[in-house]
C-alpha atoms as a PDB file:
ATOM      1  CA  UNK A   1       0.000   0.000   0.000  1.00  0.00           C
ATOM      2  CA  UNK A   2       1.168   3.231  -0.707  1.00  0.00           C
ATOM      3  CA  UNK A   3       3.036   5.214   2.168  1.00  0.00           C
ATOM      4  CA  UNK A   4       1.318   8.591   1.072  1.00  0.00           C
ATOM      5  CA  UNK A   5      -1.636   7.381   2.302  1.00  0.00           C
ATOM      6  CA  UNK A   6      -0.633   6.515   5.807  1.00  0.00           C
ATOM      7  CA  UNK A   7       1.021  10.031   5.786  1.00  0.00           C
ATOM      8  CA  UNK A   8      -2.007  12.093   4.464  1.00  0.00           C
ATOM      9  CA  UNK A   9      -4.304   9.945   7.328  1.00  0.00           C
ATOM     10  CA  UNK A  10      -1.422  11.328  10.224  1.00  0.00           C
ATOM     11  CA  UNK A  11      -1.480  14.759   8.804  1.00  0.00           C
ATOM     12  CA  UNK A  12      -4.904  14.726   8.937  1.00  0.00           C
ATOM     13  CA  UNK A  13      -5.578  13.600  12.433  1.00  0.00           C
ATOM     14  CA  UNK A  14      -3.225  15.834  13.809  1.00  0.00           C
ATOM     15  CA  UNK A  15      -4.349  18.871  12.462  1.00  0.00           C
ATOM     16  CA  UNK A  16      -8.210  17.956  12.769  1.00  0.00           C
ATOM     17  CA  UNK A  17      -8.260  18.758  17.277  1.00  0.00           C
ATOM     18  CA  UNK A  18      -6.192  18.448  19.944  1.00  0.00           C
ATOM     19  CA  UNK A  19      -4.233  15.072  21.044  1.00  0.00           C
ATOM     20  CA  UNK A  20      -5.974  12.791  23.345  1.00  0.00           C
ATOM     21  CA  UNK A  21      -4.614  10.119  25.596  1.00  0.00           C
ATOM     22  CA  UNK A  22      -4.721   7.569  23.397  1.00  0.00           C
ATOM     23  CA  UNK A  23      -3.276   9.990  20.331  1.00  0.00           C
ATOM     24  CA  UNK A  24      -0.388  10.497  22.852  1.00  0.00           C
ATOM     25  CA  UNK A  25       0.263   7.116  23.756  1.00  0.00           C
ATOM     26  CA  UNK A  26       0.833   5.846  19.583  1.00  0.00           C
ATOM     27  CA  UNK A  27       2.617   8.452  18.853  1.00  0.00           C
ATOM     28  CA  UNK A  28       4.874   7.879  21.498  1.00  0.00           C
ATOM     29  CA  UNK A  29       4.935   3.817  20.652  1.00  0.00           C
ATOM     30  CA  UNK A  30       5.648   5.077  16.896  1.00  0.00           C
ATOM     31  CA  UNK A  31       9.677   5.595  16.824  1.00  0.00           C
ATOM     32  CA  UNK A  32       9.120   5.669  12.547  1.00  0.00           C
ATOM     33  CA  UNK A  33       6.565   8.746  13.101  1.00  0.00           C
ATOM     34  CA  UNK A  34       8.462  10.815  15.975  1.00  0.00           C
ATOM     35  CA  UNK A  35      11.995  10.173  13.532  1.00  0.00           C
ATOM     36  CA  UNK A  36       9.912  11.404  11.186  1.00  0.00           C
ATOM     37  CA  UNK A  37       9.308  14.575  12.419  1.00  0.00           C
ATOM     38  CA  UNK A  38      12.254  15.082  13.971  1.00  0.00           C
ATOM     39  CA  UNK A  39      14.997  15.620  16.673  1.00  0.00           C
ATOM     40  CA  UNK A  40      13.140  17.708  18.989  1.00  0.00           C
ATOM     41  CA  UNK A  41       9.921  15.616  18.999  1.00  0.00           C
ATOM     42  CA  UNK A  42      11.727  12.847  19.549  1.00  0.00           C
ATOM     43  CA  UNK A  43      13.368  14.176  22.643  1.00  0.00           C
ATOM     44  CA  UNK A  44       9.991  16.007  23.456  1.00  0.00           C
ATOM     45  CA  UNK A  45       8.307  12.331  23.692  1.00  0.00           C
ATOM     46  CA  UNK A  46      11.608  11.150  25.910  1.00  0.00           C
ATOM     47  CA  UNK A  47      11.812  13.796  28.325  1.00  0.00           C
ATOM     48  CA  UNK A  48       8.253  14.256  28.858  1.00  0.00           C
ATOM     49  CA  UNK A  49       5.458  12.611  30.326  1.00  0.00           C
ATOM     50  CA  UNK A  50       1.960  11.884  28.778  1.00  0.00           C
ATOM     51  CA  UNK A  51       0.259  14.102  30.801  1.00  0.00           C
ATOM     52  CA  UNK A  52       2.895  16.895  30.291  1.00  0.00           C
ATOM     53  CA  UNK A  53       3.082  16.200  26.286  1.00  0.00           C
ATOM     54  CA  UNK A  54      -0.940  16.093  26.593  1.00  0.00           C
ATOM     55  CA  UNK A  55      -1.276  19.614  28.095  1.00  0.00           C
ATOM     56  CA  UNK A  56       1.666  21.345  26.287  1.00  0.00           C
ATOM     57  CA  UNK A  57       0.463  19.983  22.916  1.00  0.00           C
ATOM     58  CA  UNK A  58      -2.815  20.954  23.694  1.00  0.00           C
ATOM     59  CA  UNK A  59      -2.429  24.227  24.927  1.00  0.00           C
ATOM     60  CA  UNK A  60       0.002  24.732  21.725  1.00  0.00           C
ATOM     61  CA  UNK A  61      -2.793  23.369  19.312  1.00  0.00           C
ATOM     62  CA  UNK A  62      -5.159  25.236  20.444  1.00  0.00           C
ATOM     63  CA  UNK A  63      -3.134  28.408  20.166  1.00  0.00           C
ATOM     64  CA  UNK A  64      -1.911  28.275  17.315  1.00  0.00           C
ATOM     65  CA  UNK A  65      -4.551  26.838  15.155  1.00  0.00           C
ATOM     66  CA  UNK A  66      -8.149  27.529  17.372  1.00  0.00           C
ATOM     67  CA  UNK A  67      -7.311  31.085  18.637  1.00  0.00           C
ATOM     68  CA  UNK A  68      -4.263  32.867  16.483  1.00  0.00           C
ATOM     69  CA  UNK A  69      -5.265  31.543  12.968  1.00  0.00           C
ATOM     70  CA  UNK A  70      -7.859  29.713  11.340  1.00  0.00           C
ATOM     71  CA  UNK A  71      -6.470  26.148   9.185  1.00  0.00           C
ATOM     72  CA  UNK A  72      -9.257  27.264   6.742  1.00  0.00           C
ATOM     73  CA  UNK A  73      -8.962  28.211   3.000  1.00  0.00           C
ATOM     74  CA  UNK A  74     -11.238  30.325   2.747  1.00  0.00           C
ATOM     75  CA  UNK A  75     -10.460  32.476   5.976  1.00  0.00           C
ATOM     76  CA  UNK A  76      -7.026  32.572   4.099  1.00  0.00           C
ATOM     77  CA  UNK A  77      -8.813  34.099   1.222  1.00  0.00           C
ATOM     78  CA  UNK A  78     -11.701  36.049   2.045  1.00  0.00           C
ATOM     79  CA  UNK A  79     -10.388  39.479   3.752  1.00  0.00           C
ATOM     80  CA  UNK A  80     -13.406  39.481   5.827  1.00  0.00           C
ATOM     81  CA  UNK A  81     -11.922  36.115   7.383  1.00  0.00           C
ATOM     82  CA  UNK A  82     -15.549  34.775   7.113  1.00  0.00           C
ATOM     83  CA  UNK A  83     -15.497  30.878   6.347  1.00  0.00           C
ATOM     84  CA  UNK A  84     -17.618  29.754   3.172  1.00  0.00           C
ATOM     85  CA  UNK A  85     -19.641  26.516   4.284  1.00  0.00           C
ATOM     86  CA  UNK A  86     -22.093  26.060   1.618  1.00  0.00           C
ATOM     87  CA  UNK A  87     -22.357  24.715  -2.093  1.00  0.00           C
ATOM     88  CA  UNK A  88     -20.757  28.120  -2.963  1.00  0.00           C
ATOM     89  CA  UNK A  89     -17.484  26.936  -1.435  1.00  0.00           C
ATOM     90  CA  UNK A  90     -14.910  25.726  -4.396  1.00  0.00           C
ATOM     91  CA  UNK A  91     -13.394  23.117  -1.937  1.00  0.00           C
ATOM     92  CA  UNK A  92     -16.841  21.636  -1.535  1.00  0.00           C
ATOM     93  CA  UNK A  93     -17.315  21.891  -4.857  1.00  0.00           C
ATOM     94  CA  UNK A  94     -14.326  19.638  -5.912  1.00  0.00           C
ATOM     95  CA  UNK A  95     -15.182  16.678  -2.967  1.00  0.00           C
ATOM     96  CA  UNK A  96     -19.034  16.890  -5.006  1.00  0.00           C
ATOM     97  CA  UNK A  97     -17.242  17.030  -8.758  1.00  0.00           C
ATOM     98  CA  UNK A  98     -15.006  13.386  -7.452  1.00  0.00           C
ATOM     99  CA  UNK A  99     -17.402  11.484  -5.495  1.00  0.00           C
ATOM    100  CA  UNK A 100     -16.026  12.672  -2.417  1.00  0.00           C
ATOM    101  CA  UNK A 101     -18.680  11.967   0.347  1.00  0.00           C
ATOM    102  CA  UNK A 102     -18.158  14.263   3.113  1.00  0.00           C
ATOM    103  CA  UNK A 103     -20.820  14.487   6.166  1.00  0.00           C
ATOM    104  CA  UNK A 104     -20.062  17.716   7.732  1.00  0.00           C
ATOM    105  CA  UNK A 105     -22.834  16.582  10.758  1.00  0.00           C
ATOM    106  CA  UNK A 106     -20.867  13.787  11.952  1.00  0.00           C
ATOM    107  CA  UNK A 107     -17.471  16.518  12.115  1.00  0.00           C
ATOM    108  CA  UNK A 108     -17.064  18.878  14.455  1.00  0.00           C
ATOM    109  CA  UNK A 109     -15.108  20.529  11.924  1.00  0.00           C
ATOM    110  CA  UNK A 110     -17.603  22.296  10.448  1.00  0.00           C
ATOM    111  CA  UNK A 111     -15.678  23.876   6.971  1.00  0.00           C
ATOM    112  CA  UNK A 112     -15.247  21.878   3.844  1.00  0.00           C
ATOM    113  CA  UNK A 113     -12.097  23.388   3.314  1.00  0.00           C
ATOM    114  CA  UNK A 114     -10.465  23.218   6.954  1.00  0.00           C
ATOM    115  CA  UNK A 115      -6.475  22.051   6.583  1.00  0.00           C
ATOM    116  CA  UNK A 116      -7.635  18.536   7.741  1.00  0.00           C
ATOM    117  CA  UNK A 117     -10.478  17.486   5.637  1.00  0.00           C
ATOM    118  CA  UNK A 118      -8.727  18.697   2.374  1.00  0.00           C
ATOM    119  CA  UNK A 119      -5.602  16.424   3.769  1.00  0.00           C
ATOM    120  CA  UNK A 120      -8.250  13.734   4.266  1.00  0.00           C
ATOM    121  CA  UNK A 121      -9.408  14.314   0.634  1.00  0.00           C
ATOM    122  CA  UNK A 122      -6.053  13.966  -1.030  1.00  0.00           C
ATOM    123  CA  UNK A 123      -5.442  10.768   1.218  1.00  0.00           C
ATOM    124  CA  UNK A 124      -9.095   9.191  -0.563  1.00  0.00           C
ATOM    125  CA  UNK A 125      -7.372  10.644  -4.060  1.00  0.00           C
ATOM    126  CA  UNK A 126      -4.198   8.319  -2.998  1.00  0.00           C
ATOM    127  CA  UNK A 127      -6.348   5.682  -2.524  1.00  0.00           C
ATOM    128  CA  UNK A 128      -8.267   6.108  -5.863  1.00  0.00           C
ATOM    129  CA  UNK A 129      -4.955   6.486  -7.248  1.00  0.00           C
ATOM    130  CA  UNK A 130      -6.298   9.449  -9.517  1.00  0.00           C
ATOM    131  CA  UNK A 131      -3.169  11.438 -10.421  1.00  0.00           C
ATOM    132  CA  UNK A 132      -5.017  13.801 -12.301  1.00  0.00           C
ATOM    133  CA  UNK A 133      -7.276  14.865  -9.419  1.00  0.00           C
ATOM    134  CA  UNK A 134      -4.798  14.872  -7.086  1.00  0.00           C
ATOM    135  CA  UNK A 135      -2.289  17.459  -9.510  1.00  0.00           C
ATOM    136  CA  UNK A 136      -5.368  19.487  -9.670  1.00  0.00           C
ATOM    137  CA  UNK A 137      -6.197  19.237  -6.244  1.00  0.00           C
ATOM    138  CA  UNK A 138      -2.663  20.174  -5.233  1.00  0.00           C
ATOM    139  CA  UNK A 139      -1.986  23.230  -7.873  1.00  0.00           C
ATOM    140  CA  UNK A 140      -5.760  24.660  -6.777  1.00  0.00           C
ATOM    141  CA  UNK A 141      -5.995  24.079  -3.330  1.00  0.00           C
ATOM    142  CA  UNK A 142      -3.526  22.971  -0.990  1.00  0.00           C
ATOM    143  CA  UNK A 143      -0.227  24.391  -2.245  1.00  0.00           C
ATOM    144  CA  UNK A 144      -2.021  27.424  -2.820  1.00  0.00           C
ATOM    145  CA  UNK A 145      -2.407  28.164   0.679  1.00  0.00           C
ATOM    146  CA  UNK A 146      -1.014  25.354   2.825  1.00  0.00           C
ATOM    147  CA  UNK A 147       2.602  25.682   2.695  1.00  0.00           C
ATOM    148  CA  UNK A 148       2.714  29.402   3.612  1.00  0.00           C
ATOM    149  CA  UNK A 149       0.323  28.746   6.348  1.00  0.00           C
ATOM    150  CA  UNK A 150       1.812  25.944   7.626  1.00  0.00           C
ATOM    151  CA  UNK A 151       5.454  28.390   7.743  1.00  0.00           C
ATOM    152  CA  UNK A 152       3.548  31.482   9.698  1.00  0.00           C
ATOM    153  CA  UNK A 153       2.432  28.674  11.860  1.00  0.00           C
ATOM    154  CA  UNK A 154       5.598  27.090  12.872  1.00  0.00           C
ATOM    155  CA  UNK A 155       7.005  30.684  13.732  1.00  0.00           C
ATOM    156  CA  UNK A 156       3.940  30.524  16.619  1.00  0.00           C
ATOM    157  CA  UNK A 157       4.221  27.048  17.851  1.00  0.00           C
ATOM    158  CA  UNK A 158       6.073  26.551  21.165  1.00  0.00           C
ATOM    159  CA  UNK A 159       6.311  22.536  21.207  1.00  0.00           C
ATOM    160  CA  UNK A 160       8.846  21.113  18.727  1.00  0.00           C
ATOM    161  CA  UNK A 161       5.893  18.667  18.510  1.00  0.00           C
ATOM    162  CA  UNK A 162       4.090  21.296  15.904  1.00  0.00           C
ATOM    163  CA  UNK A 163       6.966  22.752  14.986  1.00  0.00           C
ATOM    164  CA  UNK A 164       8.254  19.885  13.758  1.00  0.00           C
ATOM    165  CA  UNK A 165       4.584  18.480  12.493  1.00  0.00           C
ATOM    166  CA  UNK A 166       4.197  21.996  10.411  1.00  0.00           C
ATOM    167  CA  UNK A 167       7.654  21.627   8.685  1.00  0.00           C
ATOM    168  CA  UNK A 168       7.152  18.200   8.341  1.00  0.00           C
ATOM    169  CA  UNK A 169       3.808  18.825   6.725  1.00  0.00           C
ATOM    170  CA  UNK A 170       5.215  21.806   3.960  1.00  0.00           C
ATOM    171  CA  UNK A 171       8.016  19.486   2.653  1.00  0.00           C
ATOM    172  CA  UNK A 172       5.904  16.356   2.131  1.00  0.00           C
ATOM    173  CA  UNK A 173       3.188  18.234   0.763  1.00  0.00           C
ATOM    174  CA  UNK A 174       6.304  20.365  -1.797  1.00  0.00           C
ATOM    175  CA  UNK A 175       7.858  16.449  -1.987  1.00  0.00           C
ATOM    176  CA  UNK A 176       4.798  15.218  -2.943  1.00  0.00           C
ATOM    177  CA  UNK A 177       3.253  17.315  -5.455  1.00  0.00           C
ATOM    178  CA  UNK A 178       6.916  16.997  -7.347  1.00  0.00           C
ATOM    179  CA  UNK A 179       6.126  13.527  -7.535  1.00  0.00           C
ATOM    180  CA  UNK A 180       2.249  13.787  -8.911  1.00  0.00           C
ATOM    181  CA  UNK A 181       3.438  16.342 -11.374  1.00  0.00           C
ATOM    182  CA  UNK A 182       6.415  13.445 -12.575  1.00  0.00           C
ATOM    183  CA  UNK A 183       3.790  10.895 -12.436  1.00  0.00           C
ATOM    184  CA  UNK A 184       0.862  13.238 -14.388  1.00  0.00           C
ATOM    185  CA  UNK A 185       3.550  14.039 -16.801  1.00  0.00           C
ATOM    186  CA  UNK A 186       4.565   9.886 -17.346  1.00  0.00           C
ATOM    187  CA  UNK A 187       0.615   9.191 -17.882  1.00  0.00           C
ATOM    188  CA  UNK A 188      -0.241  11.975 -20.552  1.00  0.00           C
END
């Protein structure tokens, strides 16, 4: 199975709400993940306890991406900083155009085009293996906005946790859409 799936899934989850317990306790179990992301989560995880990683992260989540910013496209966009939720939303739009089934009721996410559900989009693009959507999907939406976000973001983040998760996060997504345009161009 392809890796890029696993990763979009991670990305996903820990951009969607704050860490719980349980959250806490695979990451810290995951020695691929926590290399992954680097040096000073790794020591983060070793010098800390659950409950301290649980309230730091927490308090750091919620900071930087509940109360300082909004991981929302079209907050990003719209000067106004009001979040477009209906059919009139481009993100929505897309999920509707490739069968994407998304349930905003059973989310307490409530925008289409919050960081996390369009990660969780690309990961069901990965799984359809549907280079073309995902190029599009990429050059329209999430390098568009993502990447600089994700930057800004890591400036304001005081665990290496999400300081390591956001630059994590901006070269996969840079890594990966070098290898969609490769494969988009091998398929034409």
């Amino acid at each position: 199975m392809d890796s890029r799936i696993y990763i979009y899934a991670f990305l996903s989850r820990m951009f969607a709400d704050v860490l719980d317990k349980n959250a806490i306790r695979e990451l810290r179990e995951n020695e691929t993940i926590l290399s992954l992301l680097g040096n000073g989560t790794k020591e983060f995880f070793e010098n800390k306890s659950n409950e301290e990683i649980e309230e730091l992260a927490n308090v750091d989540f919620t900071s930087t991406f509940i109360m300082h910013t909004h991981p929302v496209e079209s907050a990003i966009y719209d000067n106004s900083k009001d979040i477009v939720t209906g059919l009139e939303n481009p993100v929505l739009q897309f999920y509707i155009d490739h069968g994407y089934d998304i349930n905003m009721n059973r989310s307490h996410i409530m925008a289409p085009d919050h960081m996390a559900i369009e990660i969780g989009f690309m990961q069901n693009l990965v799984e359809q293996n549907d280079i073309k959507a995902q190029k599009k999907f990429m050059q329209k939406h999430i390098m568009n906005w993502m990447p600089p976000f994700l930057i800004a973001c890591e400036e304001m983040c005081e665990t290496p946790l999400y300081k390591d998760l956001c630059s994590f996060a901006v070269e996969f997504f840079v890594s990966d859409y070098a290898q969609i345009e490769e494969s988009a161009k091998e398929n034409d």
